[in-house]
Protein backbone atom coordinates (compact mmCIF):
# COMPACT_ATOMS: atom_id res chain seq x y z
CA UNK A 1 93.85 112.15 120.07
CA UNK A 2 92.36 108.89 119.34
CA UNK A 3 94.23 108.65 116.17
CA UNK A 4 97.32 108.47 117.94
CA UNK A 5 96.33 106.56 120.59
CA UNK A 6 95.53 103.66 118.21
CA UNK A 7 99.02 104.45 116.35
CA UNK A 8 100.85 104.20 119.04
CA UNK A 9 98.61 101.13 120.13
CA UNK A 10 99.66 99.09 116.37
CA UNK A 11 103.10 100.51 116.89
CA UNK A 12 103.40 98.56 120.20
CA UNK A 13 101.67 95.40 118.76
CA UNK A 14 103.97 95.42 115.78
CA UNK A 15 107.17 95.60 118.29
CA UNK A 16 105.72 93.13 120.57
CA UNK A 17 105.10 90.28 117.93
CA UNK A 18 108.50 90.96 115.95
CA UNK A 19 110.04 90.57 119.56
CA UNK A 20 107.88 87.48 120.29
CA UNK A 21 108.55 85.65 117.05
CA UNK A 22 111.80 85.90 116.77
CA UNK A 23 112.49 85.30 120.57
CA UNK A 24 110.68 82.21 120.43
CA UNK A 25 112.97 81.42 116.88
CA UNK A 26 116.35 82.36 118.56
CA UNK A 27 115.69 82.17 122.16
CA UNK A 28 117.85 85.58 121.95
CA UNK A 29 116.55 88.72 123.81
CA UNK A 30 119.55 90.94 122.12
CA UNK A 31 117.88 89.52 118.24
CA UNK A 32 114.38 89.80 119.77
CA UNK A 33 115.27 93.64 120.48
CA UNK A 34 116.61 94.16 117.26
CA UNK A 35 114.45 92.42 114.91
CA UNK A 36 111.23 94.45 117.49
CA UNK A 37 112.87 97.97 115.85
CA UNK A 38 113.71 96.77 112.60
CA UNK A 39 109.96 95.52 111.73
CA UNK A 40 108.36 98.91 112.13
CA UNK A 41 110.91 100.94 111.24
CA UNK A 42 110.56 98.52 107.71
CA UNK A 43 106.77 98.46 107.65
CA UNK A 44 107.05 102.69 107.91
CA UNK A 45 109.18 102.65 104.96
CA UNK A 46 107.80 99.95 102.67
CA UNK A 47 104.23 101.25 103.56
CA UNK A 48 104.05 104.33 101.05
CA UNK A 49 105.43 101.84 98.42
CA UNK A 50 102.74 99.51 99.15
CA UNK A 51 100.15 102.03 98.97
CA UNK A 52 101.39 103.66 95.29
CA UNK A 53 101.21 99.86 93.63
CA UNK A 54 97.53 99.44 94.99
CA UNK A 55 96.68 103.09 93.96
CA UNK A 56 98.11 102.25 90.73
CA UNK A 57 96.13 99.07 90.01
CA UNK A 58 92.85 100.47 91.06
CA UNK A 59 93.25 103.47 88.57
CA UNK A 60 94.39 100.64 86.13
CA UNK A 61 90.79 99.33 87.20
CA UNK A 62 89.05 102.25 87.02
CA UNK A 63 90.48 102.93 83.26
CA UNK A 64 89.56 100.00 81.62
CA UNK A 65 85.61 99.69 80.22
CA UNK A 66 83.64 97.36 82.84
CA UNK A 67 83.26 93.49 81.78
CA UNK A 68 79.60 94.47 81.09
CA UNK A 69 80.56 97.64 78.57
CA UNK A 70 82.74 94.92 77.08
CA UNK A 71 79.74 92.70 76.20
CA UNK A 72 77.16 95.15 75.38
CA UNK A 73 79.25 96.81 73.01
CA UNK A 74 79.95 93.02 71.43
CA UNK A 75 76.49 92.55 70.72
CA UNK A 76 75.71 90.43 73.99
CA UNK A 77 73.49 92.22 75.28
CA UNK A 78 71.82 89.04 77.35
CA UNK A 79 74.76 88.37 78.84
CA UNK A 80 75.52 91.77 79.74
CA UNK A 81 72.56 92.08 81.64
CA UNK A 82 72.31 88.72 83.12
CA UNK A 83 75.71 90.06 84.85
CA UNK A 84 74.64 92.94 86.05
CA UNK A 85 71.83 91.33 87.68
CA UNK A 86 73.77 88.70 89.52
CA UNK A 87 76.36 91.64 90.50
């Protein structure tokens, strides 16, 4: 229940600033109104496609051997750890 209380609460906050900002561009309720159900309705779309690309660079992240790995297998062992310590 709380989870769509606080949906329904950044719904509503989305709507209100979209309708806010643009009012206060265009001085336009009718462009206000428009632009208030065109944000979410854009943010609900482009959302999943935001969330793939960072899903896709963290397992880009998680792929690659660590900066450290890196330096101990290069024979820097010193400055392997020293990183590790100041991580």
């Amino acid at each position: 229940m709380l989870t769509l209380v606080q949906k329904t609460s950044q719904v509503l906050l989305h709507m209100s600033v979209a309708f806010g900002v643009t009012y206060g561009f265009t001085g336009s309720l009718a462009v206000g109104g428009v632009a208030a159900i065109v944000e979410p309705v854009c943010n609900v779309m482009l959302l999943p496609l935001h969330d793939r690309v960072w899903q896709r660079i963290r397992e880009r992240l998680a792929s690659r051997p660590s900066n450290v790995a890196k330096r101990c297998a290069a024979g820097h062992a010193g400055a392997a750890a020293a990183a590790v310590m100041h991580s």
